[in-house]
Protein backbone atom coordinates (compact mmCIF):
# COMPACT_ATOMS: atom_id res chain seq x y z
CA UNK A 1 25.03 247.87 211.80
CA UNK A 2 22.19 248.23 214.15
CA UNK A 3 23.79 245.85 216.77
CA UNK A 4 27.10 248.53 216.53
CA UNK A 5 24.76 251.31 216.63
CA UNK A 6 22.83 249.85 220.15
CA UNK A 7 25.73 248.97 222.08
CA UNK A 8 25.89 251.45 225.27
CA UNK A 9 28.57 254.25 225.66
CA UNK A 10 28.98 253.44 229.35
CA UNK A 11 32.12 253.46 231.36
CA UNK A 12 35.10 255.58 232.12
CA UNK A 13 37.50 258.15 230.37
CA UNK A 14 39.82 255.60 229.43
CA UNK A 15 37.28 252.94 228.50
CA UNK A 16 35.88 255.56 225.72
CA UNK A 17 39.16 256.78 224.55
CA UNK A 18 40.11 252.91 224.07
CA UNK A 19 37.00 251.97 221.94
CA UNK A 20 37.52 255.00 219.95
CA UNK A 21 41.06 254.20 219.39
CA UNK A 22 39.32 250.04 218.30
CA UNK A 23 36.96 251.99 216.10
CA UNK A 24 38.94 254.01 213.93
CA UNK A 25 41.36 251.07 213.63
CA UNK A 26 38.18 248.99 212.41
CA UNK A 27 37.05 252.14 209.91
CA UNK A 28 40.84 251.32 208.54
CA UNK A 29 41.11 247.66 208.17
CA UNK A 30 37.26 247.85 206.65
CA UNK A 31 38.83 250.78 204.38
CA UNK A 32 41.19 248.40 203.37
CA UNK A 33 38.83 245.62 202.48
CA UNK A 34 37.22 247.71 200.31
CA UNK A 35 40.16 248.49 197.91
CA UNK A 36 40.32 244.60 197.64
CA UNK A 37 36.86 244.05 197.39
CA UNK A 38 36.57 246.96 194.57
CA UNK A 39 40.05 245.41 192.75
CA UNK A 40 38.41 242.54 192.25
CA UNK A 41 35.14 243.66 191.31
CA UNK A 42 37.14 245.69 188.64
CA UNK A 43 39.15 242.51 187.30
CA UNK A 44 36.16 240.51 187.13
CA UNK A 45 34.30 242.64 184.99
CA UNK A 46 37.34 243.74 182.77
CA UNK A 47 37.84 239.78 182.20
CA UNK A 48 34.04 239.21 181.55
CA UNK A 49 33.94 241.84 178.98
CA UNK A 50 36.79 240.85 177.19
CA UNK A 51 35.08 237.37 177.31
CA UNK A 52 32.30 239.65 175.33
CA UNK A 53 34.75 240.65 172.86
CA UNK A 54 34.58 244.15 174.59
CA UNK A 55 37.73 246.40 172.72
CA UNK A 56 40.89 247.03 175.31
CA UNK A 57 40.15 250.15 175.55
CA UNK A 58 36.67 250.39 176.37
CA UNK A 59 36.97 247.32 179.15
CA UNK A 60 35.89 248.71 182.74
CA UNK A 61 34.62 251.99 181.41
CA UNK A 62 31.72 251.61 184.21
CA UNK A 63 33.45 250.53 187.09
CA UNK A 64 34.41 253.60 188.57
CA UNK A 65 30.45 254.30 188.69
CA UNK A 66 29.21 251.37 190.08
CA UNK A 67 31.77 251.60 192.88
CA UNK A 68 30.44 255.46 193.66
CA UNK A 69 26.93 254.32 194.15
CA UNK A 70 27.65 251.57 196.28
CA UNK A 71 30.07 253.48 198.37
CA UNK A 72 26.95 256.33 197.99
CA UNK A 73 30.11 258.69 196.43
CA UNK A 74 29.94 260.89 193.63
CA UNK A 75 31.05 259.67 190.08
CA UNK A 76 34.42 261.76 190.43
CA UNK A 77 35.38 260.63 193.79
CA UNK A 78 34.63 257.07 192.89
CA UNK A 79 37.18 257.14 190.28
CA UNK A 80 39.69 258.55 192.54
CA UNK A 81 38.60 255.64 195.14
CA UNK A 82 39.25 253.09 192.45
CA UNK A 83 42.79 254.08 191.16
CA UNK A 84 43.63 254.24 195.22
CA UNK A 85 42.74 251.05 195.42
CA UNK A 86 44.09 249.38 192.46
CA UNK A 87 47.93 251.60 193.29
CA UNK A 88 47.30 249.99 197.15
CA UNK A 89 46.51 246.61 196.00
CA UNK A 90 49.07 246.08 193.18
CA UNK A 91 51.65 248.10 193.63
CA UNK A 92 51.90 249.19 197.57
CA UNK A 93 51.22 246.57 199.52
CA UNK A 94 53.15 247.97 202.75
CA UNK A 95 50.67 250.60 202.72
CA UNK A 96 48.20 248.59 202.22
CA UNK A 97 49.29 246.41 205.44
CA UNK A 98 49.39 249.84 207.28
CA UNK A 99 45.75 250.44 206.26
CA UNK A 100 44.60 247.23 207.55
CA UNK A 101 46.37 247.11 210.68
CA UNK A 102 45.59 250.58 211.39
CA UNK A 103 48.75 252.13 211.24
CA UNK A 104 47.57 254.60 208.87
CA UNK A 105 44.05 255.84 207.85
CA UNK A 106 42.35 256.17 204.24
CA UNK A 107 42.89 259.64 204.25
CA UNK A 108 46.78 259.28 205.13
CA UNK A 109 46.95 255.88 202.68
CA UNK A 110 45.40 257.92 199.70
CA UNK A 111 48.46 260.80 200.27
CA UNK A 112 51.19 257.95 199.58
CA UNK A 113 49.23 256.96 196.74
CA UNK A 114 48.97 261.04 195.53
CA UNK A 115 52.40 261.69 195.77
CA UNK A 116 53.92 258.70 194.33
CA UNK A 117 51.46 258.43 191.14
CA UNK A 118 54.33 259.97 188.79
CA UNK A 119 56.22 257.00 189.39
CA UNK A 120 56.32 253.96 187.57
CA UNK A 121 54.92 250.78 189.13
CA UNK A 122 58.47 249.34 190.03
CA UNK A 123 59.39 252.54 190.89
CA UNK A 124 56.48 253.27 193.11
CA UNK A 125 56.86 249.66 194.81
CA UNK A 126 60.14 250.74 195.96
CA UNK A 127 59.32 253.79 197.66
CA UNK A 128 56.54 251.72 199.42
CA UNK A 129 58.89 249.69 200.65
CA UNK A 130 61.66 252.24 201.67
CA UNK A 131 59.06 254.08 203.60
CA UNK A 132 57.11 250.96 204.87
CA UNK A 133 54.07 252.18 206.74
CA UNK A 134 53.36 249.19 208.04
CA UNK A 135 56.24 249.11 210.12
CA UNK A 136 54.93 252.15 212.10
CA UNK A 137 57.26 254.63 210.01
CA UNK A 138 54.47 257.62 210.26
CA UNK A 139 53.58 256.91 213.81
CA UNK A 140 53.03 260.24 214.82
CA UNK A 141 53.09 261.83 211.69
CA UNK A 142 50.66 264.56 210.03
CA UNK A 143 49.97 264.95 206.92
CA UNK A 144 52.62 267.06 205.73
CA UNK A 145 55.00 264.95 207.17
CA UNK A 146 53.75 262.19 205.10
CA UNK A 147 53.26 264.24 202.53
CA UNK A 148 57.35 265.56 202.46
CA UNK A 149 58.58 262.13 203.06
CA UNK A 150 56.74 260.63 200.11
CA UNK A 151 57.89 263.50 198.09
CA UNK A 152 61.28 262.24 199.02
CA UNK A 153 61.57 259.04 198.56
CA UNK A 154 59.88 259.93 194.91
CA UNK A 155 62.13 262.24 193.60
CA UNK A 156 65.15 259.97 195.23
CA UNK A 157 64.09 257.29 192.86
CA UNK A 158 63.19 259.13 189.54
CA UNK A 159 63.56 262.85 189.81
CA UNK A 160 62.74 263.36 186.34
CA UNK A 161 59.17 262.34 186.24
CA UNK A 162 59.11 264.03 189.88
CA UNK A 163 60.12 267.28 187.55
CA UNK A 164 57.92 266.35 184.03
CA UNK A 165 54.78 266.13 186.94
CA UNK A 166 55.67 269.78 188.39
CA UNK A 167 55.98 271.06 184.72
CA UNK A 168 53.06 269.63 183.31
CA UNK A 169 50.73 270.84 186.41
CA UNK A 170 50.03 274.12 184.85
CA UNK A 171 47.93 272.71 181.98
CA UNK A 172 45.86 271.63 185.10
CA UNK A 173 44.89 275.44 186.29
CA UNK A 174 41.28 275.97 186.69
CA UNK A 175 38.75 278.24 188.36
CA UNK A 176 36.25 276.29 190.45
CA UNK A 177 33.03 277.95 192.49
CA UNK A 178 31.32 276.01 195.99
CA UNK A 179 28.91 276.80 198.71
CA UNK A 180 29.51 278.73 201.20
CA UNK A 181 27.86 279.15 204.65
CA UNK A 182 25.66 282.27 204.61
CA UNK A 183 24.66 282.78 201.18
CA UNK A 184 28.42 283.35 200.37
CA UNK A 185 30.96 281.25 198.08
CA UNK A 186 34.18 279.97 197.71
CA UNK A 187 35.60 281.34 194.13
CA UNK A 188 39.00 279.35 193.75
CA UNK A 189 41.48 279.31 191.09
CA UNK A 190 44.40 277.29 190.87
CA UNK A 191 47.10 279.26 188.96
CA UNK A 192 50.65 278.17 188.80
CA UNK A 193 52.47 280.10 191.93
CA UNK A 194 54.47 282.85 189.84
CA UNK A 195 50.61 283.91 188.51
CA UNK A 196 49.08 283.06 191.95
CA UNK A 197 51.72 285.62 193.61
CA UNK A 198 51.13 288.31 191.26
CA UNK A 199 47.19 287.84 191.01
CA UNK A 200 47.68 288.59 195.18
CA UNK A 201 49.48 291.04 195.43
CA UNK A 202 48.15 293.08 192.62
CA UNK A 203 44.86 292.88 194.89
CA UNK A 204 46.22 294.05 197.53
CA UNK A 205 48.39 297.16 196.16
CA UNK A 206 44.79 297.79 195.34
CA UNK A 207 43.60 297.32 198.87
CA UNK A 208 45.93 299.49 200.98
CA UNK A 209 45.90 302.18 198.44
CA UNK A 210 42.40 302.49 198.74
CA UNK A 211 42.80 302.65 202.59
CA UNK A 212 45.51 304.99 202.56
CA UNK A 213 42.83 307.20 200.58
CA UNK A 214 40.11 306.94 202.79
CA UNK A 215 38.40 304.00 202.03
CA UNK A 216 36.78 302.47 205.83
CA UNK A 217 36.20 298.88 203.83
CA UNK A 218 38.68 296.26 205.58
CA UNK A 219 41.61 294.98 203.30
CA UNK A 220 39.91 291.68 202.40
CA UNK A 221 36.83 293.17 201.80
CA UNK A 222 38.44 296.01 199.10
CA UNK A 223 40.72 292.83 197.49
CA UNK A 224 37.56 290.67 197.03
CA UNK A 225 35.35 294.21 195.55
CA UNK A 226 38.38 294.63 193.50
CA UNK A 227 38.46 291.05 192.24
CA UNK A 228 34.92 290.94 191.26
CA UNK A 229 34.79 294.33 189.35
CA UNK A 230 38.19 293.76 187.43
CA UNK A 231 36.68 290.26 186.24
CA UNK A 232 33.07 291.45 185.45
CA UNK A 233 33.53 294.86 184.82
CA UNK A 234 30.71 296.18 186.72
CA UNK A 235 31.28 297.06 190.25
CA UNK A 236 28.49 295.17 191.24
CA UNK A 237 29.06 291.56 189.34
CA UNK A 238 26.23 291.58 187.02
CA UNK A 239 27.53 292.20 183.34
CA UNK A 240 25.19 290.41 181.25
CA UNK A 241 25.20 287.04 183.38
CA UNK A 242 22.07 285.24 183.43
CA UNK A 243 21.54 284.47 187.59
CA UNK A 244 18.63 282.04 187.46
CA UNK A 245 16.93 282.74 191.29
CA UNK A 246 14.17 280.62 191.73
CA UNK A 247 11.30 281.78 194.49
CA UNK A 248 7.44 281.83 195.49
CA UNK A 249 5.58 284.64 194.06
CA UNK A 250 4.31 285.10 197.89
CA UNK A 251 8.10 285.44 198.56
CA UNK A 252 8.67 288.14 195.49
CA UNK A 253 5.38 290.60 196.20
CA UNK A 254 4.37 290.12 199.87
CA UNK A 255 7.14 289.44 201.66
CA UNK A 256 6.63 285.57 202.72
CA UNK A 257 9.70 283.74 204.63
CA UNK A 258 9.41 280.69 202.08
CA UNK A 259 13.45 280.56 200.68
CA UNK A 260 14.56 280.48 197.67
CA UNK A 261 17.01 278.79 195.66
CA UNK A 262 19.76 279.44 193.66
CA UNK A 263 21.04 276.73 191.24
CA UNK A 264 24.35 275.48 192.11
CA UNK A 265 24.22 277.26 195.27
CA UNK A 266 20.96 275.89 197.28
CA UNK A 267 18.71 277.76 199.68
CA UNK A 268 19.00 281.38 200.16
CA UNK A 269 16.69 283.43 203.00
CA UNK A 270 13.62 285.05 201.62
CA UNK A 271 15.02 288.54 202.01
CA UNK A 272 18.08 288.29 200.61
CA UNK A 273 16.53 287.18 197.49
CA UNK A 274 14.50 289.99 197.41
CA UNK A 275 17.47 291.97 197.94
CA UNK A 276 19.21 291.13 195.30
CA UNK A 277 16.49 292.41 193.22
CA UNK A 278 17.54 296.26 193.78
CA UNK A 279 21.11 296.19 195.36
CA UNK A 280 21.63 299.49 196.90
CA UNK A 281 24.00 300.43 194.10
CA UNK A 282 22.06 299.31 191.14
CA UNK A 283 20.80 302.96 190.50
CA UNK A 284 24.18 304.42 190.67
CA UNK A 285 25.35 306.00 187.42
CA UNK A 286 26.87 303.18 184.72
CA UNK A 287 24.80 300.06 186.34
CA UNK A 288 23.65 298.30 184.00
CA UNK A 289 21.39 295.68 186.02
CA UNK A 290 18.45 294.06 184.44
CA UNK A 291 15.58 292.22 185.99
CA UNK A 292 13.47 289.49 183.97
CA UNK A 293 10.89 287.52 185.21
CA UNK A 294 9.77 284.29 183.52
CA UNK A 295 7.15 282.27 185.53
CA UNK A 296 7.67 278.68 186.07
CA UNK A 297 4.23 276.65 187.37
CA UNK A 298 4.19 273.77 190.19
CA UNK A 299 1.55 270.81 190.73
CA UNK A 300 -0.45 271.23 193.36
CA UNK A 301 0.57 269.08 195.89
CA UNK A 302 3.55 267.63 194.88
CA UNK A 303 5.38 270.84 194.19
CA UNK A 304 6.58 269.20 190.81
CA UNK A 305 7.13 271.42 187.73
CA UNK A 306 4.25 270.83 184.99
CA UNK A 307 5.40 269.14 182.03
CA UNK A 308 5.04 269.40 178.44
CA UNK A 309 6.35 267.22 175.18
CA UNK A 310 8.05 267.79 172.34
CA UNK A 311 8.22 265.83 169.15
CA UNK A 312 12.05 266.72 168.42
CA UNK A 313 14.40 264.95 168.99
CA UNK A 314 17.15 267.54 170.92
CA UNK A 315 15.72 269.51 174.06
CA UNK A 316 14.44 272.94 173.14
CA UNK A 317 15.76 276.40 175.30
CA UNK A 318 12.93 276.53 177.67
CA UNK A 319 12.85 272.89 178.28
CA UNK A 320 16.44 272.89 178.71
CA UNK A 321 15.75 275.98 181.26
CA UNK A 322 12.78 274.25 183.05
CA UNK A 323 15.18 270.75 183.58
CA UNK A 324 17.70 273.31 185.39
CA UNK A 325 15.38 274.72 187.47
CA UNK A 326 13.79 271.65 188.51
CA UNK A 327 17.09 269.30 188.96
CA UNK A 328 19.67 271.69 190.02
CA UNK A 329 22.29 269.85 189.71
CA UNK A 330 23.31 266.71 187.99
CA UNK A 331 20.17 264.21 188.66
CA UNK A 332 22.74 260.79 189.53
CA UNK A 333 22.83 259.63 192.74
CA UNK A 334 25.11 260.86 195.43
CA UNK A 335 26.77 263.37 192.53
CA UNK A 336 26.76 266.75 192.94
CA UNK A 337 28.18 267.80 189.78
CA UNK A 338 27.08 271.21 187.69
CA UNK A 339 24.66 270.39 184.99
CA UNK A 340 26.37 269.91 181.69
CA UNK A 341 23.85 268.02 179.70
CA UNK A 342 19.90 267.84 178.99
CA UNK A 343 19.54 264.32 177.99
CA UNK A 344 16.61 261.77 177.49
CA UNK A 345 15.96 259.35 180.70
CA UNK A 346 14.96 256.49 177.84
CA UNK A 347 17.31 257.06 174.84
CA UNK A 348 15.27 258.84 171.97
CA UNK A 349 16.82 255.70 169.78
CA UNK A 350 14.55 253.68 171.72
CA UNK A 351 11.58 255.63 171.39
CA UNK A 352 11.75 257.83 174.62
CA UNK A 353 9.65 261.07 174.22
CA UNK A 354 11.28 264.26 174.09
CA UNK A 355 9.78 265.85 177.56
CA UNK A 356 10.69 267.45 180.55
CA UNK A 357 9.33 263.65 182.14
CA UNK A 358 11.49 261.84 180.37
CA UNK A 359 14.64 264.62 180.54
CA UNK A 360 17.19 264.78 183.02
CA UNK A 361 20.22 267.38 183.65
CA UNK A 362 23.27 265.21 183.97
CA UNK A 363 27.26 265.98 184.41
CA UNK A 364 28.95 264.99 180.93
CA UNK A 365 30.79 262.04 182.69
CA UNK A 366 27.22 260.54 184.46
CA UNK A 367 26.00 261.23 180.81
CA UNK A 368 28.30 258.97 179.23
CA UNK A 369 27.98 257.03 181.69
CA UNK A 370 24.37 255.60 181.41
CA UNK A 371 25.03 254.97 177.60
CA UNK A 372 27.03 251.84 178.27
CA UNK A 373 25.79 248.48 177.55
CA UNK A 374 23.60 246.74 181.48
CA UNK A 375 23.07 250.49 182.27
CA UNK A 376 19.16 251.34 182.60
CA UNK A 377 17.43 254.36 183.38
CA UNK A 378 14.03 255.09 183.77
CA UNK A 379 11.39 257.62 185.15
CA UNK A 380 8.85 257.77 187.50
CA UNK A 381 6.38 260.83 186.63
CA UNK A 382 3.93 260.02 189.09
CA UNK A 383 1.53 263.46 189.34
CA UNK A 384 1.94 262.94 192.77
CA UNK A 385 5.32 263.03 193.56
CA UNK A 386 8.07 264.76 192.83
CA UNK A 387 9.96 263.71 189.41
CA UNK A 388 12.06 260.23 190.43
CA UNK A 389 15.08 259.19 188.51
CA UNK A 390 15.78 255.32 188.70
CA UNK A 391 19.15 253.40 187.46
CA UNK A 392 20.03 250.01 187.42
CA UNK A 393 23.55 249.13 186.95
CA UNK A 394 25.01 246.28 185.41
CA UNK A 395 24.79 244.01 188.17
CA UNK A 396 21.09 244.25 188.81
CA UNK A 397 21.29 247.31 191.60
CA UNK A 398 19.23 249.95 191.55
CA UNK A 399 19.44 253.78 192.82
CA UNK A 400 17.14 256.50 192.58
CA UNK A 401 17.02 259.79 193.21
CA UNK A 402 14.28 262.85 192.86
CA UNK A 403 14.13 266.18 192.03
CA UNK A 404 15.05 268.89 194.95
CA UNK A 405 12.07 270.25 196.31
CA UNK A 406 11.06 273.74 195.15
CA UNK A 407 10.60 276.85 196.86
CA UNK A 408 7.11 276.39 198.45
CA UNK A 409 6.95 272.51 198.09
CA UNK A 410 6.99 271.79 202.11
CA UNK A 411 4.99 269.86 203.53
CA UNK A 412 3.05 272.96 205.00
CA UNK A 413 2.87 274.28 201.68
CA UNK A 414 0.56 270.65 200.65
CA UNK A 415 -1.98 270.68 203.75
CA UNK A 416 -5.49 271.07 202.15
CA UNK A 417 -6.88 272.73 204.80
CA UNK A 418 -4.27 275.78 204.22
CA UNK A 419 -5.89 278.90 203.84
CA UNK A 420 -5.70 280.18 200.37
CA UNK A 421 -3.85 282.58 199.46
CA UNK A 422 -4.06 286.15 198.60
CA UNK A 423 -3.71 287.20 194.95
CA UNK A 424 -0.84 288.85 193.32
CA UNK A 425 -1.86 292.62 192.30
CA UNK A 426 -1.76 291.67 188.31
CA UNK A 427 -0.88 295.54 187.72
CA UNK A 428 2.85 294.90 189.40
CA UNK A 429 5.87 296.51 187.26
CA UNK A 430 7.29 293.00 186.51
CA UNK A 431 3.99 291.07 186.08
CA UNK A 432 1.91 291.29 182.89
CA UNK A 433 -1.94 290.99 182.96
CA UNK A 434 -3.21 287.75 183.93
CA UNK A 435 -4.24 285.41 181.06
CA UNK A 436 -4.30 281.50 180.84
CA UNK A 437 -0.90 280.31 180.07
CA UNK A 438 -0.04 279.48 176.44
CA UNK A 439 -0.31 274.74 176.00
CA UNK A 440 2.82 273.46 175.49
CA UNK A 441 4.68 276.42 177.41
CA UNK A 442 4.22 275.45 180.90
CA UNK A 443 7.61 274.98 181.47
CA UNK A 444 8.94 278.18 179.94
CA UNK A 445 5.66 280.58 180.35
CA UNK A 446 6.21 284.27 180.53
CA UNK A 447 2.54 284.95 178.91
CA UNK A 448 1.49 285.66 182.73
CA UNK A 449 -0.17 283.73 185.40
CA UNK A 450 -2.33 280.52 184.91
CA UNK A 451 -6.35 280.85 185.28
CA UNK A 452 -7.58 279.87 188.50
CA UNK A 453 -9.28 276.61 187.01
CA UNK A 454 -5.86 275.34 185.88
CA UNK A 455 -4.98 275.27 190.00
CA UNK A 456 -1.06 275.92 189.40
CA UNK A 457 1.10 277.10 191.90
CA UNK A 458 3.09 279.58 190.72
CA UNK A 459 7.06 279.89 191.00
CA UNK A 460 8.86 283.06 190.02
CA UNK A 461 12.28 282.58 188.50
CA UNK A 462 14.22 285.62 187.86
CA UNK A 463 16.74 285.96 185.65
CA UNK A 464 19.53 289.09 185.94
CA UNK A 465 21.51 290.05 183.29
């Protein structure tokens, strides 16, 4: 890698263009290796395990995640990489040819695969061989043209699982929510089309009638205002919703440029954060917006959250609020998933402590996922650092991965030689008056700030509802 990565980019025009053109041929034929390579890994351990006496059913239940981390993927995408290559492998292998001559790239290879996965395996091998990449068939082509030719030659050979596949697609209609740049999101839904159309256009009826009255908002401004208020029923968005913002209390009272960060969404600006503490229509008549603030204390240092154990055996509220402020999203390696569980690092079956150390926030599927048999996890609650999260697969490879920092947890924000920094009036409307925080509650503390000999930073997390 480092010998690729030192080699000069000298020479003309052409001599670029021409090692570009070598380079994304190699990025295929290495693309192509890799379905082999994770094929095989995925036999192997499906035959070793039913060596084991592993159940049918159960066999390769961990392969899909093992082939994520190496390919430093997230759990979903690695099971998507793995059926790709087991349809290229043993079922297309003109495709497959195309990927490793570099007649086609991944992208293109895992389109054929898409569009033919109705099909049944004979079926499927047909198409790959009417369409036969590898003969330079798509030379040329885009996407949609691969796309509509694949489409094609599918329906040609069994157009009524092409039909069953269309039909059964609505039980697969979903809303979804990601980042956006600029403190903004993407709010999708996939709706079957008749549903889709109607949805649209109802929005924008709405839109141009409000312009025809008056209204100086643009039309996709009024059709996303509209969208939001029909679905929360508050013109603003906040109808009993619980937004967990997470800041520095130098950020909340005395206007400090430290970010903050809001879960599932990342960093935010300092000032919009404030902002969204009195939106400039929260005191119109019928707003019902609600402020809470529960404080949340850091290490010094570190920038960790402050732990504290509990005997039970499930994860109590405030613990299971502290793990979501402190991990995010889910803790795995390389996933990015919403957190859907609060689970113990070492399995409470085998004696691991019910605290925030020893608790992660994990998707359901990475969940399930380090319950199978050569899966390890442990933690790493060094006072020092932030929280660590190590796994060890099956096959004796290890990953880690640590906490997010916090609001405030720079590496500016550590220097011991920073000046200190000025109190927080203890008579503020949202703070109470200042007592030591109540042991055992340092994770969920809304008893006020901690006493200057405990030498907490503080974190404000606000809650809106």
């Amino acid at each position: 890698m480092s010998e690729l990565a030192s080699l000069p980019t000298s020479g003309g025009g052409p001599e670029l263009i021409d090692e570009l053109g070598v380079l994304e041929n190699l990025k295929s034929a290495i693309a192509a290796r890799q379905a082999r390579v994770a094929v095989s890994f995925d036999v192997g351990e499906r035959q070793s395990e039913a060596r084991a006496g592993v159940p049918a059913s159960e066999r390769g239940r961990g392969v899909a995640a093992q082939v994520a981390l190496a390919r430093r993927e997230a759990p979903t995408r690695g099971g998507r990489l793995l059926g790709v290559a087991r349809a290229l492998v043993t079922e297309m292998p003109h495709t497959l040819g195309a990927l490793e001559a570099g007649q086609v790239n991944e992208w293109r290879a895992m389109l054929l695969v898409r569009e033919t996965a109705c099909l049944s395996a004979a079926d499927r091998c047909a198409v790959d061989e009417d369409l036969s990449p590898d003969t330079g068939t798509f030379d040329g082509a885009g996407d949609r043209q691969i796309i509509a030719a694949a489409r094609a030659a599918a329906y040609r050979r069994d157009p009524r699982s092409v039909t069953d596949r269309a039909s059964h697609a609505v039980r697969e209609r979903c809303v979804s929510l990601r980042p956006a740049p600029d403190t903004m999101a993407y709010l999708t839904a996939l709706l079957p089309v008749a549903q889709g159309v109607a949805v649209l256009a109802a929005l924008t009826r709405h839109a141009d009638t409000r312009r025809a009255e008056g209204d100086t908002r643009s039309r996709g401004q009024l059709m996303a205002d509209a969208l939001v208020e029909r679905t929360t029923g508050t013109p603003g968005g906040f109808s009993r919703v619980e937004v967990q913002l997470v800041m520095t209390d130098r950020t909340l009272f005395q206007g400090d440029s430290e970010p903050a960060r809001l879960p599932g969404y990342g960093v935010v600006p300092a000032g919009w954060a404030r902002g969204l503490l009195t939106p400039a229509d929260a005191a119109q008549p019928g707003r019902d917006h609600q402020v809470r603030l529960r404080r949340l204390y850091t290490a010094p240092g570190s920038g960790d959250l402050i732990a504290a154990d509990s005997r039970a055996r499930l994860f109590t509220p405030g613990q299971r609020r502290f793990l979501q402020a402190r991990d995010d999203l889910c803790r795995t390696p390389y996933c990015d998933a919403p957190i859907r569980h609060f689970d113990h690092i070492v399995p409470w079956r085998d004696d691991g402590p019910t605290s925030l150390a020893n608790g992660a926030g994990l998707c359901e599927a990475c969940n399930h996922t380090k319950e199978l048999d050569g899966w390890e996890a442990r933690a790493h609650p060094d006072p020092g650092t932030p929280h660590t999260l190590e796994l060890r697969t099956p096959t004796g490879h290890t990953y880690r991965s640590t906490a997010p920092p916090l609001p405030g947890s720079s590496d500016d924000e550590r220097r011991t030689d920073r000046p200190a920094r000025s109190p927080i009036p203890a008579d503020h409307a949202l703070m109470p008056p200042d007592r030591p925080p109540t042991p055992g509650r340092a994770h969920d503390d809304r008893s006020g700030p901690a006493h200057p000999r405990t030498r907490r930073s503080r974190r404000a997390e606000l809650l809106f509802a």
